[in-house]
C-alpha atoms as a PDB file:
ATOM      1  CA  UNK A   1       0.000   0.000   0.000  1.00  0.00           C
ATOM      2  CA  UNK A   2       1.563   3.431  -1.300  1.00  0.00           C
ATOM      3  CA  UNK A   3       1.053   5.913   1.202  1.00  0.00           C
ATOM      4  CA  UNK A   4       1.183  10.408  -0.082  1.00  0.00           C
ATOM      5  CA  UNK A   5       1.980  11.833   3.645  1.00  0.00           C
ATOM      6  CA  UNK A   6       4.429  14.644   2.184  1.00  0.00           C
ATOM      7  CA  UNK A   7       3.679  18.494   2.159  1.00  0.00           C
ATOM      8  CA  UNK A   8       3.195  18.432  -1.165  1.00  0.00           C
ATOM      9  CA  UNK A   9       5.816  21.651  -1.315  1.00  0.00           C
ATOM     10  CA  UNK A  10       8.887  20.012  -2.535  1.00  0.00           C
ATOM     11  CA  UNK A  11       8.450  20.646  -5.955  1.00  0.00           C
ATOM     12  CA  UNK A  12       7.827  24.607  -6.075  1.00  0.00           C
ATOM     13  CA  UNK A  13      11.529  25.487  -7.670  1.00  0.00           C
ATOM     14  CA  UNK A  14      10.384  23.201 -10.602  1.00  0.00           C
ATOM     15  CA  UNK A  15       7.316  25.141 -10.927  1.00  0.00           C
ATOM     16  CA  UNK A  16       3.582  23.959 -11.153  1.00  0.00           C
ATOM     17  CA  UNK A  17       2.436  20.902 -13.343  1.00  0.00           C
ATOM     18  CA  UNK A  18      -0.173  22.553 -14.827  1.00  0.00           C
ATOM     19  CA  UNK A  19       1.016  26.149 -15.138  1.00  0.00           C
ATOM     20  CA  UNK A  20      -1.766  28.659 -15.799  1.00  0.00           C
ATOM     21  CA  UNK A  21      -0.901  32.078 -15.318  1.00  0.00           C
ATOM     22  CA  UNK A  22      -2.033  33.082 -12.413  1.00  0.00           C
ATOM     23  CA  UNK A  23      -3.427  36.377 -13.355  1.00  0.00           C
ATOM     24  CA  UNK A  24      -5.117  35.303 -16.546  1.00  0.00           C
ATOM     25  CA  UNK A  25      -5.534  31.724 -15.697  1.00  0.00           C
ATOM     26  CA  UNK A  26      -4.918  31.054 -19.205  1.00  0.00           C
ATOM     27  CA  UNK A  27      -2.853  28.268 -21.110  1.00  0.00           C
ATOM     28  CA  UNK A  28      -2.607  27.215 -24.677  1.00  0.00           C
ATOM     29  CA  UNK A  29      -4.022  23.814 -25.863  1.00  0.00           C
ATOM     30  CA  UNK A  30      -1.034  22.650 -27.080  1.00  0.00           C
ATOM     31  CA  UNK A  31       0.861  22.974 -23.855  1.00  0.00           C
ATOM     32  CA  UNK A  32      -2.094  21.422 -21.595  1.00  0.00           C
ATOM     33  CA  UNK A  33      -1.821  18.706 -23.900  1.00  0.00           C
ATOM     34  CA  UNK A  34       1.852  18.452 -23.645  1.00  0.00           C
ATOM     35  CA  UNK A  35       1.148  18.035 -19.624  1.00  0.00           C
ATOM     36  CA  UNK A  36      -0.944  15.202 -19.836  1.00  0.00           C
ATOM     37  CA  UNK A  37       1.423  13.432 -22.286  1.00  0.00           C
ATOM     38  CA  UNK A  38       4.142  13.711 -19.861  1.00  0.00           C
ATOM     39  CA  UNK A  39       2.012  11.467 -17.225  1.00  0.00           C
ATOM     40  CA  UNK A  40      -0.049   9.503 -19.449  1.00  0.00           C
ATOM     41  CA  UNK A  41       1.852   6.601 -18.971  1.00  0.00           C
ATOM     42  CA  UNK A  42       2.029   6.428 -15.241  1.00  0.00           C
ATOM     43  CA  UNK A  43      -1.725   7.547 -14.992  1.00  0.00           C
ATOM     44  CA  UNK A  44      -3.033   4.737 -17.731  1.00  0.00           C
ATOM     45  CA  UNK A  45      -1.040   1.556 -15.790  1.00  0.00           C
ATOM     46  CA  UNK A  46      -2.030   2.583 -12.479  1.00  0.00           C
ATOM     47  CA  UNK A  47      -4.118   0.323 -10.354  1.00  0.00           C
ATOM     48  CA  UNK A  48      -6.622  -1.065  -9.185  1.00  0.00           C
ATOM     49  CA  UNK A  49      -7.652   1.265 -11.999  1.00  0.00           C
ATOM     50  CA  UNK A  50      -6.014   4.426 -13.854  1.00  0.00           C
ATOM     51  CA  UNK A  51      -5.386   7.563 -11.523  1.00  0.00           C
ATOM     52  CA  UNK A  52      -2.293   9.991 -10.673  1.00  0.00           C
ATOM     53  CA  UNK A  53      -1.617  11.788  -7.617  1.00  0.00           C
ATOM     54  CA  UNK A  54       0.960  15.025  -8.230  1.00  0.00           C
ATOM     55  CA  UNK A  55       1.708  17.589  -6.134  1.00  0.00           C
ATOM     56  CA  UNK A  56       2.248  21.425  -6.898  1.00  0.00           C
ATOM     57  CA  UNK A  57      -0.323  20.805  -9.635  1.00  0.00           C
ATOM     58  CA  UNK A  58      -1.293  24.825 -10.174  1.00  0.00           C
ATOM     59  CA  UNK A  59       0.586  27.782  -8.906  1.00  0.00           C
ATOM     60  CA  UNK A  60       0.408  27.831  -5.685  1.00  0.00           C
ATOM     61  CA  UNK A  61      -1.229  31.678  -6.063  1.00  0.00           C
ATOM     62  CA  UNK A  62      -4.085  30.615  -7.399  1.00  0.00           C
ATOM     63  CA  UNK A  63      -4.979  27.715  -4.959  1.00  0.00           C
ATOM     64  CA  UNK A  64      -4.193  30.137  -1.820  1.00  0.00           C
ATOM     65  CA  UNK A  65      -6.165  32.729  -3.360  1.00  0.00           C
ATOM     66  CA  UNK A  66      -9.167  30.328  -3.826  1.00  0.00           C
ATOM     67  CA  UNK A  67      -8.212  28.880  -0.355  1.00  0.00           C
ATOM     68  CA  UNK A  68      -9.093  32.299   0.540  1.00  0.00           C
ATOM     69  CA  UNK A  69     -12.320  32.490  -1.242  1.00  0.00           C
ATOM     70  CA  UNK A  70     -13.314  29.727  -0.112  1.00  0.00           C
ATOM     71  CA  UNK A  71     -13.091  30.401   3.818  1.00  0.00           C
ATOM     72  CA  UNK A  72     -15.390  32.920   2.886  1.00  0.00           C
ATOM     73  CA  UNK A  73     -18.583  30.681   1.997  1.00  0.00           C
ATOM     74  CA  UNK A  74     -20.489  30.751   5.390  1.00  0.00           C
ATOM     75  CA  UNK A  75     -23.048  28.102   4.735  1.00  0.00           C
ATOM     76  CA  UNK A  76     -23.853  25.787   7.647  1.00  0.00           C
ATOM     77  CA  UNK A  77     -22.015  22.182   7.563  1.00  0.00           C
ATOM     78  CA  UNK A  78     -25.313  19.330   7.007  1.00  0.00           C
ATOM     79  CA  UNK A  79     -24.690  17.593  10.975  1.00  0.00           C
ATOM     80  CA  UNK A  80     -26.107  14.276  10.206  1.00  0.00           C
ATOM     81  CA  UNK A  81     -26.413  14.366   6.207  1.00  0.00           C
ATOM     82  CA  UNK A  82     -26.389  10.366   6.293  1.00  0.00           C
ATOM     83  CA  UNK A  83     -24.061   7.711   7.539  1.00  0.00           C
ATOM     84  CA  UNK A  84     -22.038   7.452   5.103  1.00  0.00           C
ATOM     85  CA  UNK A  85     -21.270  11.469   4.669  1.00  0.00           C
ATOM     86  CA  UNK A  86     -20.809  13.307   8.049  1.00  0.00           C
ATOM     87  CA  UNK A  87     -20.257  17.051   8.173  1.00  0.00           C
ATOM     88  CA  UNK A  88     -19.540  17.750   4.579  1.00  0.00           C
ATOM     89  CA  UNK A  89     -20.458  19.693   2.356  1.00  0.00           C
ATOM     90  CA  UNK A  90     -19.914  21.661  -1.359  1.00  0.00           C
ATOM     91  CA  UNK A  91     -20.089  24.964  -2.871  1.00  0.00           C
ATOM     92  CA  UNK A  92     -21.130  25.419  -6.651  1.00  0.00           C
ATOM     93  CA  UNK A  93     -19.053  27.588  -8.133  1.00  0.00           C
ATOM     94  CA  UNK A  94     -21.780  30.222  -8.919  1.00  0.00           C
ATOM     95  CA  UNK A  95     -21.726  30.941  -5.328  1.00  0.00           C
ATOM     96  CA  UNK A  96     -17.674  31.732  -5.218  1.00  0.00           C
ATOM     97  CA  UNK A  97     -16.050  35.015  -5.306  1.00  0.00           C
ATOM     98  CA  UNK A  98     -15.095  36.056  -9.315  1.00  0.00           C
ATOM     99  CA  UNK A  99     -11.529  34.775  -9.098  1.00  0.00           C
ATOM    100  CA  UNK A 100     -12.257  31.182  -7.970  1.00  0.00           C
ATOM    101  CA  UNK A 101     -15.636  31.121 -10.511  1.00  0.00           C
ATOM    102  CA  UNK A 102     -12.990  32.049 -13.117  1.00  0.00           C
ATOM    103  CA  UNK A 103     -10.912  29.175 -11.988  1.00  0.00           C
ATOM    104  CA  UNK A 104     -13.437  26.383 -12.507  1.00  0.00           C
ATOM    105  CA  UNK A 105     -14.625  28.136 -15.695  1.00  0.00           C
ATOM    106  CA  UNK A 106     -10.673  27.344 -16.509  1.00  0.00           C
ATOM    107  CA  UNK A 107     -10.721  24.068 -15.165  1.00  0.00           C
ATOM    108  CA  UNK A 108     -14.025  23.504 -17.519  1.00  0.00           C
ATOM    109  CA  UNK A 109     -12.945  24.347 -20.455  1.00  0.00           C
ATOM    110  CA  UNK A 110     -11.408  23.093 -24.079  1.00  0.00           C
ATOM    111  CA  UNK A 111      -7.910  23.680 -22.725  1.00  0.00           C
ATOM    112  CA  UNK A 112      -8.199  21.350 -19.759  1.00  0.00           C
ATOM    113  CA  UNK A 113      -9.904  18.979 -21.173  1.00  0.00           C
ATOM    114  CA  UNK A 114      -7.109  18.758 -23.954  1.00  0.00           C
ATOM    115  CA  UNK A 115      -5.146  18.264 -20.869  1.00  0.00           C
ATOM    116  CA  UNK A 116      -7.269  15.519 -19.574  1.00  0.00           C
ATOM    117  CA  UNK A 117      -8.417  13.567 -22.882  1.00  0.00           C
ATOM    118  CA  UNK A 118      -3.748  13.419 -23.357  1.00  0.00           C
ATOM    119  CA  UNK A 119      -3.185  11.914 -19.592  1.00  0.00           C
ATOM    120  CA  UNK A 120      -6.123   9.554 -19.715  1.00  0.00           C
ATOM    121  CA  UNK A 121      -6.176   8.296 -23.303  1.00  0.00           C
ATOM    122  CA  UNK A 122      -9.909   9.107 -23.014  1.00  0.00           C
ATOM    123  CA  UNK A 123     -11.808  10.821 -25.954  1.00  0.00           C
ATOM    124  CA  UNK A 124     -14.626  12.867 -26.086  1.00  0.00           C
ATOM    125  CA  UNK A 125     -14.580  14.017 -23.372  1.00  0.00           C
ATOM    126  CA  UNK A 126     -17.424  16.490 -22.029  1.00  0.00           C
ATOM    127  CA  UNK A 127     -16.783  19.028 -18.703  1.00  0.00           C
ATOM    128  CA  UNK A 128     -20.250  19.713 -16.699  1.00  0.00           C
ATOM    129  CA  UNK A 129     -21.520  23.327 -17.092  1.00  0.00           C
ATOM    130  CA  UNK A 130     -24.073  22.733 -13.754  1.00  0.00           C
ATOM    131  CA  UNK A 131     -20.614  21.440 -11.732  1.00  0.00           C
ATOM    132  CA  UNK A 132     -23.186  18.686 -10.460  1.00  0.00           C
ATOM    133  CA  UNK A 133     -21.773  17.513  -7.261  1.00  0.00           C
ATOM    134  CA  UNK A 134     -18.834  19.606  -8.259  1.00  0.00           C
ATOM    135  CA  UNK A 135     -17.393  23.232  -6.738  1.00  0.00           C
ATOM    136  CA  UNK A 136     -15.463  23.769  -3.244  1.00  0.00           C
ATOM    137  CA  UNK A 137     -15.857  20.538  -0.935  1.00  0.00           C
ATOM    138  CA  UNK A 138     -15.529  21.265   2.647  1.00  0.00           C
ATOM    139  CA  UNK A 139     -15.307  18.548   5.440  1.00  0.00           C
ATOM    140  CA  UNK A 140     -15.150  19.936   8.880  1.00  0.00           C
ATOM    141  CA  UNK A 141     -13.152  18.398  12.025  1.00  0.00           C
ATOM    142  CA  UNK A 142     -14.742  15.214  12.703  1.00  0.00           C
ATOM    143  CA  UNK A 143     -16.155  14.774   9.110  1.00  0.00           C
ATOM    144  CA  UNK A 144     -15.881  11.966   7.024  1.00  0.00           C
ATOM    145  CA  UNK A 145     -17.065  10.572   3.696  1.00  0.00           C
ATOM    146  CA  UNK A 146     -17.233   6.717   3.150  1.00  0.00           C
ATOM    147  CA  UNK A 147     -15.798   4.543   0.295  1.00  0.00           C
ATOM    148  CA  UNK A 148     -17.700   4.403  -2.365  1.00  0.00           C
ATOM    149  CA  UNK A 149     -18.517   4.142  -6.311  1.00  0.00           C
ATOM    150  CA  UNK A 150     -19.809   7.402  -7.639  1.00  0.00           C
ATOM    151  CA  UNK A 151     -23.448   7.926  -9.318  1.00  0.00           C
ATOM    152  CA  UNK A 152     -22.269   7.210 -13.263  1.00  0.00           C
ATOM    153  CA  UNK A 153     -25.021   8.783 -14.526  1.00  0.00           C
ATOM    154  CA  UNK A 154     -25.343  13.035 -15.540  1.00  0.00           C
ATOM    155  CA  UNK A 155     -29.483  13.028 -16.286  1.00  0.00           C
ATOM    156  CA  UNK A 156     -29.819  16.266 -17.353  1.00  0.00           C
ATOM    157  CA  UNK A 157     -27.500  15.771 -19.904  1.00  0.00           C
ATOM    158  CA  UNK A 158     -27.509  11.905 -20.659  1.00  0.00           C
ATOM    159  CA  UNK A 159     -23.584  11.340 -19.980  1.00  0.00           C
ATOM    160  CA  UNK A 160     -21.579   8.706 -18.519  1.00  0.00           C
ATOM    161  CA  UNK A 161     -19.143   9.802 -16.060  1.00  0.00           C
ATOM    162  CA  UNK A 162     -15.545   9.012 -16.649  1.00  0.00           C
ATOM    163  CA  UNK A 163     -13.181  11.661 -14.096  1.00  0.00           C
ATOM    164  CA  UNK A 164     -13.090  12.812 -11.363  1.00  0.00           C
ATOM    165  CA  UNK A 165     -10.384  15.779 -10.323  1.00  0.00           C
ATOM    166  CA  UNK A 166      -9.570  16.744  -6.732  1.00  0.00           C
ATOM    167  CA  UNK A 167      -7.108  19.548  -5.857  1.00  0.00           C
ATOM    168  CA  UNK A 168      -6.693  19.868  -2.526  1.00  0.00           C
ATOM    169  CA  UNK A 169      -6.741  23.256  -0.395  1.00  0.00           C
ATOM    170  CA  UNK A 170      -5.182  22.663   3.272  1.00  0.00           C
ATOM    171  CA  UNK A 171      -1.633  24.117   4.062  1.00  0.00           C
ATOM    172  CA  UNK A 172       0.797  22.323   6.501  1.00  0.00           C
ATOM    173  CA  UNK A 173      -1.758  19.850   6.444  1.00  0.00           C
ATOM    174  CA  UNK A 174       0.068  15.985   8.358  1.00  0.00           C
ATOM    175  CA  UNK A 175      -0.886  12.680   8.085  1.00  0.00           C
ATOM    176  CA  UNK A 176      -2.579  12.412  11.979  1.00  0.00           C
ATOM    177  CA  UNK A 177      -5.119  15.213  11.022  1.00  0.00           C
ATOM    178  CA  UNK A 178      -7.180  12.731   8.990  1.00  0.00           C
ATOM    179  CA  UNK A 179      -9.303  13.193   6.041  1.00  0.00           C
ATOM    180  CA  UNK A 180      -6.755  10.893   3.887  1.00  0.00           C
ATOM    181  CA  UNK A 181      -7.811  10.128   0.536  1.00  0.00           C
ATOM    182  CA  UNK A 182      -8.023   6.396   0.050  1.00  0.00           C
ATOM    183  CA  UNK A 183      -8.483   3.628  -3.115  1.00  0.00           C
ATOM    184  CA  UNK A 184      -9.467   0.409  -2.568  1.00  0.00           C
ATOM    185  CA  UNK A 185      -9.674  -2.967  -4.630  1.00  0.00           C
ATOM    186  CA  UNK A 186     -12.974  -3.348  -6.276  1.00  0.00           C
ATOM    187  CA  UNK A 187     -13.797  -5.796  -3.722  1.00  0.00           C
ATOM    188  CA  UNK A 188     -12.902  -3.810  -0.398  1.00  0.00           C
ATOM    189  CA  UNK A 189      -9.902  -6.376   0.677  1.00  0.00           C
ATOM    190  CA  UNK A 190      -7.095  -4.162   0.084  1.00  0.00           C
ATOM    191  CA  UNK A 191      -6.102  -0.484   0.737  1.00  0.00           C
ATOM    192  CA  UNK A 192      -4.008   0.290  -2.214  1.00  0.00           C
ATOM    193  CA  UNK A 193      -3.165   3.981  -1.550  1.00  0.00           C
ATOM    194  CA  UNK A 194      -3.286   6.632   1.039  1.00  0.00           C
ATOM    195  CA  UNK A 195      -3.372   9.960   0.001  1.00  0.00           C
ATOM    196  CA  UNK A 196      -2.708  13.371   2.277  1.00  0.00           C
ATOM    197  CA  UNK A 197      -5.451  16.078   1.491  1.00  0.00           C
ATOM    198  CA  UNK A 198      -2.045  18.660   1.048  1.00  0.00           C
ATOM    199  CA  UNK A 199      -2.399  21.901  -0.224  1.00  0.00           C
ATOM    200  CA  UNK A 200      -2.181  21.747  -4.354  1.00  0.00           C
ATOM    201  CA  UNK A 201      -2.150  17.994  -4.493  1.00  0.00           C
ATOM    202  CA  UNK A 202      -4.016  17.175  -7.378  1.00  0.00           C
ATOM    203  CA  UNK A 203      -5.672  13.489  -7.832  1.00  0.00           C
ATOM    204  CA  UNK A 204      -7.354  12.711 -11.043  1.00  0.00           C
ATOM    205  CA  UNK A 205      -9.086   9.007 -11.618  1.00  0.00           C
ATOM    206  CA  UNK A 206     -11.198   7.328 -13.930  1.00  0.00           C
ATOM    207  CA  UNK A 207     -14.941   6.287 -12.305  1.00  0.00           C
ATOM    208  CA  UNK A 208     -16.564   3.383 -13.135  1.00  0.00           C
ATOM    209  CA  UNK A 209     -19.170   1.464 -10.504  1.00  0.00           C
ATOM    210  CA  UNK A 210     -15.916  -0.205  -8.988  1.00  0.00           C
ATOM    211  CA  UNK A 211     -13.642   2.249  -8.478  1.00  0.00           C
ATOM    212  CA  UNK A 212     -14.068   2.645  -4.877  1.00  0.00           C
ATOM    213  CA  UNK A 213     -12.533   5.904  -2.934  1.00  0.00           C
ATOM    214  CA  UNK A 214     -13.190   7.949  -0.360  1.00  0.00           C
ATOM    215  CA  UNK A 215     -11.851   9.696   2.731  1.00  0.00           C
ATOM    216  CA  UNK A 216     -13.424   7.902   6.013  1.00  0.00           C
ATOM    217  CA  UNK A 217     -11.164   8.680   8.695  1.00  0.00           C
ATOM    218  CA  UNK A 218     -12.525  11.437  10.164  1.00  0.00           C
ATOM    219  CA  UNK A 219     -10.735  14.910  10.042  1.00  0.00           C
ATOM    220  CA  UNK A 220      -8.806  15.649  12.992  1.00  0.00           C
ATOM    221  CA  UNK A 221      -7.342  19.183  12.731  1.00  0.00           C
ATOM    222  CA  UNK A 222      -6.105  20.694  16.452  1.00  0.00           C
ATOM    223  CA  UNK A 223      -7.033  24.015  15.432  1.00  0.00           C
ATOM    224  CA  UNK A 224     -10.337  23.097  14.232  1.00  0.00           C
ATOM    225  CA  UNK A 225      -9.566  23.761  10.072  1.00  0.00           C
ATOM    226  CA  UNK A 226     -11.766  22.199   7.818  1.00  0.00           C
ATOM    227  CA  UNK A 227     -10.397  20.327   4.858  1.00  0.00           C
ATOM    228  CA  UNK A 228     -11.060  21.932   1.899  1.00  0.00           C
ATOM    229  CA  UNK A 229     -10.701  20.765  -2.059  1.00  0.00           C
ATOM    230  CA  UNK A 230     -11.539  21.439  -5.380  1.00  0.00           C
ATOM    231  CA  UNK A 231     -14.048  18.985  -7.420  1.00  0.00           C
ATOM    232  CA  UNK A 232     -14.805  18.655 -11.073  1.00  0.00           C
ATOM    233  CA  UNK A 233     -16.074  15.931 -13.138  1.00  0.00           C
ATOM    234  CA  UNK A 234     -15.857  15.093 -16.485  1.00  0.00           C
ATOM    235  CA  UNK A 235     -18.323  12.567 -18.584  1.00  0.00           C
ATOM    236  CA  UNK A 236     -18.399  11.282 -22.253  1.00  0.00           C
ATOM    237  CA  UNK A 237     -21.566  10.965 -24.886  1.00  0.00           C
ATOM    238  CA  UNK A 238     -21.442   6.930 -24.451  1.00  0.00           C
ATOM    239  CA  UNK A 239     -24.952   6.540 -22.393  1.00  0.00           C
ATOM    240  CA  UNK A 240     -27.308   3.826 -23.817  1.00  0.00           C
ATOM    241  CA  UNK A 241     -30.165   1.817 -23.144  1.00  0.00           C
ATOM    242  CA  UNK A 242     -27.759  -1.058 -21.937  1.00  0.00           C
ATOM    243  CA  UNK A 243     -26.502   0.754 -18.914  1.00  0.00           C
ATOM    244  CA  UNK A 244     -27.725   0.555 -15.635  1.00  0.00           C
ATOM    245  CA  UNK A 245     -27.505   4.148 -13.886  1.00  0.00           C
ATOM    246  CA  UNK A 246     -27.161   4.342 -10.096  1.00  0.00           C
ATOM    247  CA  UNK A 247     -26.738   7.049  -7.275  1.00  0.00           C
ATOM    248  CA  UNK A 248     -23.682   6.481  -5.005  1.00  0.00           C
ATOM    249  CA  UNK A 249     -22.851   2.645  -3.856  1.00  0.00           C
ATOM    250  CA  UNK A 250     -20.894   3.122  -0.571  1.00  0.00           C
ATOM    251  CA  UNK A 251     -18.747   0.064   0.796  1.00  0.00           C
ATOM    252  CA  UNK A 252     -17.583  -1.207   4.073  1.00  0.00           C
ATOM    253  CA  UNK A 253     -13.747  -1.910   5.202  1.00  0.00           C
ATOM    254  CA  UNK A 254     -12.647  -5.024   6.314  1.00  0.00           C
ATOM    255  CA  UNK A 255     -13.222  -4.591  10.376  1.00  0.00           C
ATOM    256  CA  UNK A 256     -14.929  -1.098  10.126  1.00  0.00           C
ATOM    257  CA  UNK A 257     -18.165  -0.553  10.724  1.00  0.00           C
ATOM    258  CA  UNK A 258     -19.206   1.359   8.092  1.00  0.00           C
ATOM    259  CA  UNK A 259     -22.669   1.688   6.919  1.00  0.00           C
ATOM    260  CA  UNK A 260     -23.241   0.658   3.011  1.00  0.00           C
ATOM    261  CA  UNK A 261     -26.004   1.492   0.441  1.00  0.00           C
ATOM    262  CA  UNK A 262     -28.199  -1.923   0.112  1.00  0.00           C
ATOM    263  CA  UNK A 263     -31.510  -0.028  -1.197  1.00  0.00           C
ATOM    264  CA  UNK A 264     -29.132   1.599  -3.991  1.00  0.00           C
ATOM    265  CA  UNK A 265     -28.204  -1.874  -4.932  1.00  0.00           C
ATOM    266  CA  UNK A 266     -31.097  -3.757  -4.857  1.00  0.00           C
ATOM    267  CA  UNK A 267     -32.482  -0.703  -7.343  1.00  0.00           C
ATOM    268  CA  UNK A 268     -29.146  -1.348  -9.272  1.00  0.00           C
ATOM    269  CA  UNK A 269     -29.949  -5.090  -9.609  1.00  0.00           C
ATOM    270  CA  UNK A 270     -33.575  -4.331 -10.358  1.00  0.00           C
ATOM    271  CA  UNK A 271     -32.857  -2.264 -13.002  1.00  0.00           C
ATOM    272  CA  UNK A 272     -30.099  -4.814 -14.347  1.00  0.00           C
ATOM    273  CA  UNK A 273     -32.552  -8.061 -14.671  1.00  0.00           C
ATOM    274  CA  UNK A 274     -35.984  -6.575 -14.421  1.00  0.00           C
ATOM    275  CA  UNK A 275     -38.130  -5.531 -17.570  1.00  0.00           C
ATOM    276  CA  UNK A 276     -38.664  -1.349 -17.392  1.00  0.00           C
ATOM    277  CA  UNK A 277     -42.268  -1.785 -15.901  1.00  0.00           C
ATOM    278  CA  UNK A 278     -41.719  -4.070 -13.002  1.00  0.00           C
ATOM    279  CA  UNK A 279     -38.160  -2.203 -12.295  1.00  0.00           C
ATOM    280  CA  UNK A 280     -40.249   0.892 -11.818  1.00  0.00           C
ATOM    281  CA  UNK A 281     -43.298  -0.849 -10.131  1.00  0.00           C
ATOM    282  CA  UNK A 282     -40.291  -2.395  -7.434  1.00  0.00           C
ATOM    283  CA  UNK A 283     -38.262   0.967  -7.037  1.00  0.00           C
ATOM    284  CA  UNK A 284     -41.472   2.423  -5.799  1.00  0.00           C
ATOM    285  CA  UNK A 285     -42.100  -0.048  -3.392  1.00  0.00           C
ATOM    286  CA  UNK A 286     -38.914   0.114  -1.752  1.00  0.00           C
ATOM    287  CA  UNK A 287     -39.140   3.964  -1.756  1.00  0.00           C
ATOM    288  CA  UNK A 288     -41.982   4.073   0.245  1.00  0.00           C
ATOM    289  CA  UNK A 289     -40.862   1.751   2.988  1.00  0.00           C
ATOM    290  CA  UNK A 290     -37.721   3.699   3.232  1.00  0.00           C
ATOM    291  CA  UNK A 291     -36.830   4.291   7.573  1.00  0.00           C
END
């Protein structure tokens, strides 16, 4: 198991990964894709499936400047959201300051997603205008969010979802103050990385409905800082009749006690092996003898 517990720092005389002027936030196509070539490789033969962690992945300007933004957002912290989530929550970027709107409108665009169709090998690729689920994610001491598969499914648009970017916002963040990112085997037995929520560590993987992740040890800062990061996702037009769409399919650690999503997957399997009509007749049945 590969454990990420550094700063995240060492790297600044190098300069960022990704280097958009700060100012501007702009850079050209060609050199975004010349990025992702340089780490395609190491992202596509990574497993249990592909993904990258790097650090100093913007300027570190921009992401203290967001950082800054982002402390701003007052919006009470959900207490008991569900089980699985615990004192987290997100801001769409339509509620941020201009610069950090600017910087997701950046992260959204052709230019990044030249970046991200070169590192991946993925084409096609489609950013989310609505920033569903996406924006400023902000976990606060004791907070948690469970391992899980994401929801592979963007309605409004029709879209399967392929990535999933993180860029992390906490300075002098260390390994005891929690809120580690984690990937697992498909089938929950092994840990296969542990990941530091650092300031401007960036971690970029491909979602599928076994590509389980999460951060479940609970945040443990001693001055009471919440751990903040940047989310985006991308999707491509490959949705058809044959797949079976689903919300969020949470898992359980060997030994933990976590608390998993068995009404999302009896819907899953329902709407795997059950003809339309009864799939829909079943989902409402369960729905109304929900606790």
């Amino acid at each position: 198991m590969e454990t990420l517990e550094s700063s995240g720092q060492e790297s600044l005389i190098a300069g960022p990964v990704y280097p958009l002027d700060p100012e501007t936030l702009y850079l050209s196509r060609e050199e975004a894709r010349q990025v992702g070539a340089r780490y395609a490789e190491q992202y596509q033969s990574a497993e249990p499936y592909p993904h990258i962690m790097l650090d100093n992945f913007l300027p570190i300007e921009i992401c203290e400047k967001v950082r800054q933004q982002a402390l701003l957002m007052t919006r009470k912290v959900p207490e008991n959201a569900s089980p699985q989530e615990h004192l987290k929550t997100s801001y769409n970027p339509d509620e941020m300051p201009d610069y950090a709107r600017l910087l997701f409108m950046a992260l959204n665009s052709a230019t990044f997603l030249a970046f991200l169709e070169s590192i991946t090998g993925i084409t096609g690729l489609i950013s989310d205008p609505y920033f569903k689920g996406g924006g400023i994610h902000r976990t606060n001491n004791g907070g948690y969010l469970g391992v899980h598969a994401d929801f592979n499914h963007h309605r409004q648009m029709n879209l399967e979802r392929r990535l999933n970017i993180l860029i992390y916002l906490n300075p002098d963040w260390k390994p005891e103050y929690g809120g580690a990112f984690e990937i697992w085997t498909p089938d929950m037995k092994t840990q296969v990385k542990k990941c530091a929520p650092v300031m401007n560590r960036m971690c970029l993987f491909n979602t599928s409905s076994t590509s389980m992740h999460g951060n479940p040890e609970p945040v443990n800062h001693p001055e009471n800082q919440s751990r903040l990061s940047i989310a985006l996702y991308y999707y491509t037009a490959t949705w058809t009749s044959k797949h079976v769409s689903h919300s969020t399919l949470f898992r359980a650690r060997p030994g933990a006690s976590d608390v998993v999503t068995r009404k999302e997957d009896i819907r899953r399997l329902i709407r795997k092996y059950s003809l339309p009509v009864l799939s829909a007749t079943f989902q409402r049945i369960i729905s109304k003898n929900r606790p």
